[in-house]
N, C-alpha and C. Protein backbone atom coordinates (compact mmCIF):
# COMPACT_ATOMS: atom_id res chain seq x y z
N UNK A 1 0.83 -1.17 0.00
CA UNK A 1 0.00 0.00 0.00
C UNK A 1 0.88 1.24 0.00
N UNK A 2 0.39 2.05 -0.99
CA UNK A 2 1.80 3.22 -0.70
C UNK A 2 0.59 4.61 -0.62
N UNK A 3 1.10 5.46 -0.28
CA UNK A 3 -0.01 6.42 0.38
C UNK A 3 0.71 7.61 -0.40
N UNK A 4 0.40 8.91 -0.96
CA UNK A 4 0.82 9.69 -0.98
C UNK A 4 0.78 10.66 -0.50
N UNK A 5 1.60 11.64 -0.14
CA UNK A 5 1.34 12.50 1.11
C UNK A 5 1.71 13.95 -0.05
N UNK A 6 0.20 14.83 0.71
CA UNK A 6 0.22 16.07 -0.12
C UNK A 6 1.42 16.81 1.11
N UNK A 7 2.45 17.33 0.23
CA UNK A 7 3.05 18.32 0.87
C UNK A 7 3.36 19.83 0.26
N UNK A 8 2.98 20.78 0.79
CA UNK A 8 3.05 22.01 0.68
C UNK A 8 4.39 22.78 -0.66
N UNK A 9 5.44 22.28 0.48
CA UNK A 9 6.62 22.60 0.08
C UNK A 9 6.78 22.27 -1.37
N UNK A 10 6.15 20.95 -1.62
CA UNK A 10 6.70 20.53 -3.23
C UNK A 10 5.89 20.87 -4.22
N UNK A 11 4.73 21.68 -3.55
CA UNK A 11 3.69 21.98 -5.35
C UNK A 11 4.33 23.23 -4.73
N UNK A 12 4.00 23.90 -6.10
CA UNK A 12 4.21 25.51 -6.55
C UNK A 12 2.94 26.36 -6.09
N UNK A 13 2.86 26.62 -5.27
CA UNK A 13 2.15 27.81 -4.22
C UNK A 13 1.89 28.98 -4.51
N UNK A 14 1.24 29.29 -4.82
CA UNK A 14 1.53 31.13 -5.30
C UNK A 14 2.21 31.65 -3.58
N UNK A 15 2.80 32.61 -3.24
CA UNK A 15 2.98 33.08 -2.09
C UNK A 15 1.88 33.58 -1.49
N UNK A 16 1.41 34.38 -2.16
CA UNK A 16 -0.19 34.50 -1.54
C UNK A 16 -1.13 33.62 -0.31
N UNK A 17 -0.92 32.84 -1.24
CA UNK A 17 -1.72 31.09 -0.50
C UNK A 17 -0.71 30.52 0.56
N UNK A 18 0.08 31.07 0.62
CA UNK A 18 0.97 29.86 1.92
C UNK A 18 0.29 30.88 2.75
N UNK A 19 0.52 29.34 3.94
CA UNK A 19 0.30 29.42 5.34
C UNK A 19 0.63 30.86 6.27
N UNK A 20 1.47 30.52 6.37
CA UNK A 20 2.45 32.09 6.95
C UNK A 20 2.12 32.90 6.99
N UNK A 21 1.47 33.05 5.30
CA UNK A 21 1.41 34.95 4.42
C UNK A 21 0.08 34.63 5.00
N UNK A 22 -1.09 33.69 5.10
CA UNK A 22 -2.48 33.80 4.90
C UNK A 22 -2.38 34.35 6.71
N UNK A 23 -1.29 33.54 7.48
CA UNK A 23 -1.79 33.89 8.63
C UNK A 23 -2.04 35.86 9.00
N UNK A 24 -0.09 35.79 8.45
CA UNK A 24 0.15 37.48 9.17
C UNK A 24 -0.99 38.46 8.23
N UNK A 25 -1.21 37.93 6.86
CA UNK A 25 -2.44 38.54 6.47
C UNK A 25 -3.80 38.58 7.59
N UNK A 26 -3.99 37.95 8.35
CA UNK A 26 -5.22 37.38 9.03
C UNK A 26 -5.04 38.91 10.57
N UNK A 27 -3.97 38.87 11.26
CA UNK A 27 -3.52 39.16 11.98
C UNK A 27 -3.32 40.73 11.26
N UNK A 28 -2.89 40.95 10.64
CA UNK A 28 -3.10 42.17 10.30
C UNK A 28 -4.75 43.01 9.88
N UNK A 29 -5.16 42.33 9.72
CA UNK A 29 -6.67 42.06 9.76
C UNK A 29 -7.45 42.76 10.46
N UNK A 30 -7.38 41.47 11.63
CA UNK A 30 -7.88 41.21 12.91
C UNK A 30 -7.12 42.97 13.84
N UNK A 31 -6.07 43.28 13.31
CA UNK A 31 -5.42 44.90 14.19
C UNK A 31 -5.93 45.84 13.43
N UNK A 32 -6.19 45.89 12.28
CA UNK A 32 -6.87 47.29 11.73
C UNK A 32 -8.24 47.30 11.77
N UNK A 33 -8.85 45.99 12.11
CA UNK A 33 -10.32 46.04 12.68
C UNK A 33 -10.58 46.66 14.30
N UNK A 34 -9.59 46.17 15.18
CA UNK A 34 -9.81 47.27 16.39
C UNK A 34 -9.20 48.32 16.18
N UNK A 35 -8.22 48.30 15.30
CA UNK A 35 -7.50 49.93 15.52
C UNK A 35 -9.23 50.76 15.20
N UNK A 36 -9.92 50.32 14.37
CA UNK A 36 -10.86 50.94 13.58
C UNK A 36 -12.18 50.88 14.85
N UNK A 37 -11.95 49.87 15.69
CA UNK A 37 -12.99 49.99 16.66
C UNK A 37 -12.95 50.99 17.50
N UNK A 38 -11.64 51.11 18.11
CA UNK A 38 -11.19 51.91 19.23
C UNK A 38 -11.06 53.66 18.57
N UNK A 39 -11.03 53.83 17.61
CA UNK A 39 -11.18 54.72 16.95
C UNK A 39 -12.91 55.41 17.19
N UNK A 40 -13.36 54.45 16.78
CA UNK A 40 -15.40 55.03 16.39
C UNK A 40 -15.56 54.94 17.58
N UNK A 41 -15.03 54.22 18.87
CA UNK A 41 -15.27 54.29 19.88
C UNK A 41 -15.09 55.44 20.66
N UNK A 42 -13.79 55.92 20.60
CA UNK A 42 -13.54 57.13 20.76
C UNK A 42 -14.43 58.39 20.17
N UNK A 43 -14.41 58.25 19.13
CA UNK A 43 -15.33 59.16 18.55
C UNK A 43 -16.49 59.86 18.73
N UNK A 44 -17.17 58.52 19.46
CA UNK A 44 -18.80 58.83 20.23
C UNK A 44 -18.88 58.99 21.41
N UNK A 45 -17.82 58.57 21.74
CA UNK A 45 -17.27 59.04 23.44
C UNK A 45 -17.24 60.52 23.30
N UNK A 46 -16.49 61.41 22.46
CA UNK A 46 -16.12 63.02 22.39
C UNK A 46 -17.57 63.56 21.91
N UNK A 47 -18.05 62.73 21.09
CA UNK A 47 -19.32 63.63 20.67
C UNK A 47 -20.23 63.31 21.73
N UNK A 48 -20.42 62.67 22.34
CA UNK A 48 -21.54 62.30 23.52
C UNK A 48 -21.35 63.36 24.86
N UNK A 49 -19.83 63.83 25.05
CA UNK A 49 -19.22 64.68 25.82
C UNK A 49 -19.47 65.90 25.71
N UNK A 50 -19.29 66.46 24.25
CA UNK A 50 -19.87 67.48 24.09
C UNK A 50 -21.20 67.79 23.93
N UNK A 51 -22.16 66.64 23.84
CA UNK A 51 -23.11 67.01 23.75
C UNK A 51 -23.96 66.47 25.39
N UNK A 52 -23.13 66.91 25.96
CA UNK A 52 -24.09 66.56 27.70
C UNK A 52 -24.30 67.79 28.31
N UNK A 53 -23.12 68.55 28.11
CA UNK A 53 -23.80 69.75 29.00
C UNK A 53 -24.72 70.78 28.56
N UNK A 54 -25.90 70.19 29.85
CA UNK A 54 -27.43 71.05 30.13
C UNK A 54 -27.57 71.90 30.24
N UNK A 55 -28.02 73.18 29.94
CA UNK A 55 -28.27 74.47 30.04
C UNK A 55 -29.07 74.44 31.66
N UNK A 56 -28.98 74.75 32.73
CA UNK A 56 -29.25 75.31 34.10
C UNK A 56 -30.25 76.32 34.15
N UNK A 57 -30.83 77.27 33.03
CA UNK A 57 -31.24 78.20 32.74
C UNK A 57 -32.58 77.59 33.57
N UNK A 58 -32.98 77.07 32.86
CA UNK A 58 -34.43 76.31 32.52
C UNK A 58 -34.75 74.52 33.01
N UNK A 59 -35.43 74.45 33.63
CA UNK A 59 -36.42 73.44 33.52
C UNK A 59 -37.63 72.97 32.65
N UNK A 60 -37.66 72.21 32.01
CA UNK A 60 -38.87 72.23 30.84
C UNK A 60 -39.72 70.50 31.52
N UNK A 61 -41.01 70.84 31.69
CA UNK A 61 -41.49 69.79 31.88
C UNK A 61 -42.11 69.16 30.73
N UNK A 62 -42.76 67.97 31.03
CA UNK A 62 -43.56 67.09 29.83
C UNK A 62 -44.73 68.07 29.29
N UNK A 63 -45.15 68.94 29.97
CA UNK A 63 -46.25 69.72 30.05
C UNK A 63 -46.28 70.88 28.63
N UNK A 64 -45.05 71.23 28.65
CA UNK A 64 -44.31 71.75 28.12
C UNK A 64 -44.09 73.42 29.42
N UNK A 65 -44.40 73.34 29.94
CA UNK A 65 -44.24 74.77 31.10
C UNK A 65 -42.72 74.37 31.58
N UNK A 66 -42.41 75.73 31.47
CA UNK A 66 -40.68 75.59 31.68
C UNK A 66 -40.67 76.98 33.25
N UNK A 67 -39.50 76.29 34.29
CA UNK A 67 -39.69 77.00 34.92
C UNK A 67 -37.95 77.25 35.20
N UNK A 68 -38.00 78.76 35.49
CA UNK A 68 -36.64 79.19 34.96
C UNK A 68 -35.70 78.95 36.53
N UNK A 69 -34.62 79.16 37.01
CA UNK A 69 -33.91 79.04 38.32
C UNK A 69 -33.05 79.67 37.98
């Protein structure tokens, strides 16, 4: 019985397709997807910041009657 064994090394690979390249491709990936998270994350963090502070002026109820302090 003789078996043949697929090995990598002996077919012609584009570089593309090897192992290695597919990984650090993968991994590079996987870092510009959080760089890109931590980014938008940030982002709505500053706009949410600037948009909190309440004017003190006024009270406005459901009523719509606003009572001033």
């Amino acid at each position: 019985m003789s078996r043949n064994r697929f090995n990598t090394a002996t077919l012609n690979v584009p570089a593309a397709l090897r192992p290695a390249t597919l990984r650090r491709g993968l991994v590079l990936a996987v870092i510009a997807a959080m760089a890109a998270f931590a980014v938008r994350v940030q982002a709505e963090q500053v706009s949410t910041q600037t948009a909190l502070p309440v004017s003190t002026s006024g009270l406005q109820l459901a009523s719509g009657l606003t009572f001033g302090f």
